[in-house]
Protein backbone atom coordinates (compact mmCIF):
# COMPACT_ATOMS: atom_id res chain seq x y z
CA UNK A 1 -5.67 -15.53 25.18
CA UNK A 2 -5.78 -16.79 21.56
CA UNK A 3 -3.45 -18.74 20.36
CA UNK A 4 -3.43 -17.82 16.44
CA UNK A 5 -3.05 -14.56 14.28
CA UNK A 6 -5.36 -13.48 11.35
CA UNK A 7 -3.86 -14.16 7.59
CA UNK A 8 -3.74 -10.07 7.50
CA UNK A 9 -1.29 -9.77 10.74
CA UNK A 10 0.28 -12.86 9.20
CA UNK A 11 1.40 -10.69 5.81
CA UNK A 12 1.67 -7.97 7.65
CA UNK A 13 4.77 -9.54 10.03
CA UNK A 14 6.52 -9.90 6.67
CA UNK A 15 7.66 -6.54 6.48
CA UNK A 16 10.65 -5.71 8.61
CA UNK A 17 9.29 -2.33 10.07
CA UNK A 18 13.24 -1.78 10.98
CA UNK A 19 13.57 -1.76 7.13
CA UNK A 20 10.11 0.11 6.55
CA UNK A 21 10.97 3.15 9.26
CA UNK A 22 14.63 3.28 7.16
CA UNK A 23 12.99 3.41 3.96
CA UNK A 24 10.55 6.59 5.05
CA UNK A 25 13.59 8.28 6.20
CA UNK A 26 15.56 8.05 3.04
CA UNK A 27 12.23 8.73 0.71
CA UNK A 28 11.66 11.39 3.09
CA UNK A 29 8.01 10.40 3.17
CA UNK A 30 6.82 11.68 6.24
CA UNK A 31 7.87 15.08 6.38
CA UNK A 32 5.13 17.30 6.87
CA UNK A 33 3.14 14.59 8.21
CA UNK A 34 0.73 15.31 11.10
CA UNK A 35 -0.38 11.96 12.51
CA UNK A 36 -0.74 10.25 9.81
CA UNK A 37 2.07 7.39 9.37
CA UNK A 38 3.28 5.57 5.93
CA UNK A 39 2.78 2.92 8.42
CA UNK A 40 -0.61 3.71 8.51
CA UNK A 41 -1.19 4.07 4.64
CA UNK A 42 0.77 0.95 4.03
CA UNK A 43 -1.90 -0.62 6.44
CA UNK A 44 -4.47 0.38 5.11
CA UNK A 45 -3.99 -0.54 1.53
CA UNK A 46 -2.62 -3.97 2.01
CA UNK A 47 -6.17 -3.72 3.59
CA UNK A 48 -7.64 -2.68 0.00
CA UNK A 49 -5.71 -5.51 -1.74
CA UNK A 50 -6.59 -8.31 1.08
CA UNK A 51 -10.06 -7.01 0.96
CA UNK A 52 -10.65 -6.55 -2.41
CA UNK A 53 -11.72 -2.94 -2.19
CA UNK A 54 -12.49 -0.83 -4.94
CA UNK A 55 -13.16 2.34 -2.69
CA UNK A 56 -11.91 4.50 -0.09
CA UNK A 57 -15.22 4.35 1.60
CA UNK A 58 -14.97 0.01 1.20
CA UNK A 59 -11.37 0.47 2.76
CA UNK A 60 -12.29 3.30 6.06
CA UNK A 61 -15.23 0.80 6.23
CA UNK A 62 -14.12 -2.17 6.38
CA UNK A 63 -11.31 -1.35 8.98
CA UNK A 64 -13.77 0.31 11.19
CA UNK A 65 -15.34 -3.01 11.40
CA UNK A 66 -12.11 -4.08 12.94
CA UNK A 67 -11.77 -0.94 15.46
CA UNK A 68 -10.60 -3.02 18.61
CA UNK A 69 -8.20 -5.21 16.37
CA UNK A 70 -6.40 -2.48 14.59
CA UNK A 71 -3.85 -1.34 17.49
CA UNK A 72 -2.26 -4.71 16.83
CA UNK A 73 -1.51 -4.12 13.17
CA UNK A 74 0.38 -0.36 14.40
CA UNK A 75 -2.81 1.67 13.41
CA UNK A 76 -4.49 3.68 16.44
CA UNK A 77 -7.78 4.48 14.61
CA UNK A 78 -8.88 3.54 11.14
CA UNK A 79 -8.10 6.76 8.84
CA UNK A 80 -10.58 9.17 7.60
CA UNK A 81 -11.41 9.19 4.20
CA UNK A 82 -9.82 12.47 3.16
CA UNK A 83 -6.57 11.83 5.00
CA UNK A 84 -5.91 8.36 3.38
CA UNK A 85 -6.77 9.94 -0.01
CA UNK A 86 -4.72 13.19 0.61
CA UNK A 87 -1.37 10.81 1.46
CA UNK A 88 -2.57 8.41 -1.94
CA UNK A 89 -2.16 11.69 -3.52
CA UNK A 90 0.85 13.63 -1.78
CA UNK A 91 3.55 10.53 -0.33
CA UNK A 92 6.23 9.13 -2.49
CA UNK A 93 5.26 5.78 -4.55
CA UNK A 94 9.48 5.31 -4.84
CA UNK A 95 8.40 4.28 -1.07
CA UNK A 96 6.46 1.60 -1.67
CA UNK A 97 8.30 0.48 -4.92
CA UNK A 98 11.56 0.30 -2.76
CA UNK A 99 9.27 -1.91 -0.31
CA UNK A 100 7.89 -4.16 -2.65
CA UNK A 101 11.76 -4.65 -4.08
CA UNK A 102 13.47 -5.11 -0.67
CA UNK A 103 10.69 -7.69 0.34
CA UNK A 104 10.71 -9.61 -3.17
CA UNK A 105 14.52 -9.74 -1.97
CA UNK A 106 13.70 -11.82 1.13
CA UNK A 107 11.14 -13.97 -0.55
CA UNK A 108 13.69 -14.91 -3.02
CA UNK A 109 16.26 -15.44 -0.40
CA UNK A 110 14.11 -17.89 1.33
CA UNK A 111 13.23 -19.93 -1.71
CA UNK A 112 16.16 -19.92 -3.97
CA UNK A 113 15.49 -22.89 -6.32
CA UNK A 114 11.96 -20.87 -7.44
CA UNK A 115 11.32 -18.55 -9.81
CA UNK A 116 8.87 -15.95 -8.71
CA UNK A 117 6.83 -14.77 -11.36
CA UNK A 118 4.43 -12.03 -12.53
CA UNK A 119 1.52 -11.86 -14.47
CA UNK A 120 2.57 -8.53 -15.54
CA UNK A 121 6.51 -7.79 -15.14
CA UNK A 122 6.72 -5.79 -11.67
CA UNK A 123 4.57 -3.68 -12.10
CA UNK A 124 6.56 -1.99 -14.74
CA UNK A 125 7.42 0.15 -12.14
CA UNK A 126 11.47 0.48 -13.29
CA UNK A 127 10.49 1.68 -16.99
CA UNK A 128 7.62 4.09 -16.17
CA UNK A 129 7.73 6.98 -14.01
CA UNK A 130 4.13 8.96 -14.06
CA UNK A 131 2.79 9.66 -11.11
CA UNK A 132 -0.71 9.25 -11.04
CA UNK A 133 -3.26 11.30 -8.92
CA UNK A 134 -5.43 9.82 -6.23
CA UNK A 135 -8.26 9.94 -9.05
CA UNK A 136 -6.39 8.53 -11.73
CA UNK A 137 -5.72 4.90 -10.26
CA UNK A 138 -8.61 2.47 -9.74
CA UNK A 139 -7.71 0.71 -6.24
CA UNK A 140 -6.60 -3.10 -6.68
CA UNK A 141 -6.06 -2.44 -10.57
CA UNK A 142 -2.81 -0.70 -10.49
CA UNK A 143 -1.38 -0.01 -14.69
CA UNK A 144 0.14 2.75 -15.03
CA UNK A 145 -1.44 2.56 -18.60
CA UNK A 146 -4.71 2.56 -16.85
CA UNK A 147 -3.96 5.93 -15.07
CA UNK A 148 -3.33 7.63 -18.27
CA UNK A 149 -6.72 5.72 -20.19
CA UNK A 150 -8.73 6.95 -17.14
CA UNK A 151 -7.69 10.49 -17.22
CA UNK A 152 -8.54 10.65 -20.84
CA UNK A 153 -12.53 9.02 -19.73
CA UNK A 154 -12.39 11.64 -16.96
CA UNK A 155 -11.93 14.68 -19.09
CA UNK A 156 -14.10 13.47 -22.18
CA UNK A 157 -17.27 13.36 -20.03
């Protein structure tokens, strides 16, 4: 049996999934779900970030590649295109913000004399509250200034 665990099961042991399962309960995020975990989603897009994907089709690709491996990160099969694009679209981002806040809570627990920084100031999640369509945001390049520039490309050409 090996003895070590990939830098992507690594980041993903990070996240309390005690805390993650309580925070889709009280965001409500999987109701009307049909196989398709936040688990799942959250998977697959730390996936896109690690990975440096800049499609869907880069993402379902790249984590077919790991088919056998992918029961061990919580995923049974790596998602189709049109369902990880549907729950982009349709599940609540206020998930994920309250994820990324509860986890930058533990980092800063564990390293108190440091000062964790941003090159841009959280996001800005706190101060702006559009919520962009799955064709809005480019994946790895999340602004929510972006969104609204990209919408105005989209519906000039």
């Amino acid at each position: 049996m090996v003895g070590h665990a990939s830098l992507f099961s690594q980041m993903l042991s990070l996240v309390d999934r005690h805390r993650f399962e309580r925070l889709v309960r009280e965001h409500k995020a999987e109701r009307g779900a049909k196989g398709f975990s936040c688990w799942s989603q959250f998977v697959s897009m730390m996936f896109c970030q690690l990975a440096q994907a800049k499609s869907l089709r880069e993402i379902i690709d790249g984590l077919a590649c790991c088919e056998g491996k992918l029961r061990h990160l919580g995923l049974e099969a790596s998602p189709k295109r049109s369902t990880l694009s549907y729950a982009n679209g349709r599940r609540p981002w206020q998930l994920f913000e309250a994820l990324f806040y509860s986890i930058l809570e533990v980092a800063r627990a564990s390293a108190p004399g440091k000062r964790l920084r941003f090159k841009k100031q959280a996001f800005q999640l706190r101060r702006h509250r559009r919520r962009a369509s799955p064709g809005d945001v480019r994946l790895g390049k999340v602004s929510p200034d972006q969104g609204s520039h990209q919408v105005a490309c989209a519906a000039g050409s």
